[in-house]
C-alpha atoms as a PDB file:
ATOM      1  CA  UNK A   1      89.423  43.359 -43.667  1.00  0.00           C
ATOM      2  CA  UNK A   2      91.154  44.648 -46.172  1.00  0.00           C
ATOM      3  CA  UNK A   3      90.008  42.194 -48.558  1.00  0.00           C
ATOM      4  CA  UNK A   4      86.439  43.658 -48.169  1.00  0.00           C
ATOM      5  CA  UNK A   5      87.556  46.932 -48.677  1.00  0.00           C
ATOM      6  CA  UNK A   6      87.290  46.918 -52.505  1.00  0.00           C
ATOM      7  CA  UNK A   7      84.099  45.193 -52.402  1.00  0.00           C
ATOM      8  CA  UNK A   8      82.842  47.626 -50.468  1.00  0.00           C
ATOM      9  CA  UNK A   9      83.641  50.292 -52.784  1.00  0.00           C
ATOM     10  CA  UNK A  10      81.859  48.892 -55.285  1.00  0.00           C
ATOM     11  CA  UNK A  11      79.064  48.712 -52.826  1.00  0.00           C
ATOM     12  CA  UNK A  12      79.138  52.230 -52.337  1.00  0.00           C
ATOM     13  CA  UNK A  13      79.101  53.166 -56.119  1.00  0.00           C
ATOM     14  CA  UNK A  14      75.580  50.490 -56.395  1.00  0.00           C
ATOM     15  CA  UNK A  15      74.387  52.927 -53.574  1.00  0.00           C
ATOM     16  CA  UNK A  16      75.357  56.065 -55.378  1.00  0.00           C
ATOM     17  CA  UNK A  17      74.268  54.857 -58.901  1.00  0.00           C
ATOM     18  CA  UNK A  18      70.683  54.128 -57.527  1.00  0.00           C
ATOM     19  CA  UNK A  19      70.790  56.980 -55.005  1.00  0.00           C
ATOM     20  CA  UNK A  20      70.369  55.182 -52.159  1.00  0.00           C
ATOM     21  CA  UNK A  21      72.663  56.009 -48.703  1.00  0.00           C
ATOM     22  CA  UNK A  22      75.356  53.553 -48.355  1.00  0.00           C
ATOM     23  CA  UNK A  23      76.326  52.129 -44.743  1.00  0.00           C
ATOM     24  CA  UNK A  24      79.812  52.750 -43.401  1.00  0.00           C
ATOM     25  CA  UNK A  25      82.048  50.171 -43.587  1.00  0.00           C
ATOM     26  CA  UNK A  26      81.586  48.508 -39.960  1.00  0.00           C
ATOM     27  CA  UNK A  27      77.659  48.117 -40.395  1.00  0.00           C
ATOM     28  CA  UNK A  28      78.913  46.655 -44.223  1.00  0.00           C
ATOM     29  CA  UNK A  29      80.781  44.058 -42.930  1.00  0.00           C
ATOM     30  CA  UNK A  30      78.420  43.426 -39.903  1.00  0.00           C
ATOM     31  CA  UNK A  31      74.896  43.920 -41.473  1.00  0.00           C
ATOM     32  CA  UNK A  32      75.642  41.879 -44.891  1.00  0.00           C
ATOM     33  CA  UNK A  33      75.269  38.106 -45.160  1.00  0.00           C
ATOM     34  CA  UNK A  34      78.262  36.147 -46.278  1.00  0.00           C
ATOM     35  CA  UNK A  35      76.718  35.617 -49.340  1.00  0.00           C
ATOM     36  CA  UNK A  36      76.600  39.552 -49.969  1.00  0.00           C
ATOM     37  CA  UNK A  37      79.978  40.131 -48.983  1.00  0.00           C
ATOM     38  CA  UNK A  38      81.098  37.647 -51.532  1.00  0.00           C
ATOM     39  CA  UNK A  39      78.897  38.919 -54.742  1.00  0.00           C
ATOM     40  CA  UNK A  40      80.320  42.110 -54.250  1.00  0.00           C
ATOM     41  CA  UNK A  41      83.630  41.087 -53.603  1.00  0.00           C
ATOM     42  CA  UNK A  42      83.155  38.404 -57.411  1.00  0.00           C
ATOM     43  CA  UNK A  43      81.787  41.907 -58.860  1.00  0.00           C
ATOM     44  CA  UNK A  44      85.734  43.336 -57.594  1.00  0.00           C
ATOM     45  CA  UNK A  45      87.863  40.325 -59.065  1.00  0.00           C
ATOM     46  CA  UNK A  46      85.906  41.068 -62.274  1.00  0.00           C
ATOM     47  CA  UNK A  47      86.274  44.930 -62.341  1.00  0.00           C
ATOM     48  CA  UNK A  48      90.031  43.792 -61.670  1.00  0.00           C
ATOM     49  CA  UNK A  49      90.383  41.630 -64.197  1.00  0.00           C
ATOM     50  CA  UNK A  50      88.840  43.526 -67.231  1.00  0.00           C
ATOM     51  CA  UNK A  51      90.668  47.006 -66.088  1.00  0.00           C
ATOM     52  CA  UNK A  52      94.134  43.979 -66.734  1.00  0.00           C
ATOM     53  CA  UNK A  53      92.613  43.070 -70.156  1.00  0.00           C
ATOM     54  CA  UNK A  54      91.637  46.262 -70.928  1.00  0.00           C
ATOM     55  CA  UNK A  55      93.560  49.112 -69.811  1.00  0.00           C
END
């Protein structure tokens, strides 16, 4: 789970940023489709990597 766990905060800041509620993390990992779970956690590995390029 803990690999979703950074996905999911970017998750949260989408909610946030377009003031929308954000599930917890159960109904996250429950509700989304496979698909969603993985474009947020792509959007992660790419925060990652540019915060390694660009400190």
């Amino acid at each position: 789970m803990d690999f979703y766990r950074k996905g999911y905060q970017i998750y949260c800041e989408a909610c946030e940023q377009y003031g929308m509620p954000s599930m917890n993390f159960h109904l996250y990992i429950k509700q989304l489709t496979e698909e969603q779970l993985n474009a947020f956690n792509e959007h992660r590995k790419e925060v990652d990597f540019f915060d390694v390029v660009h400190p």
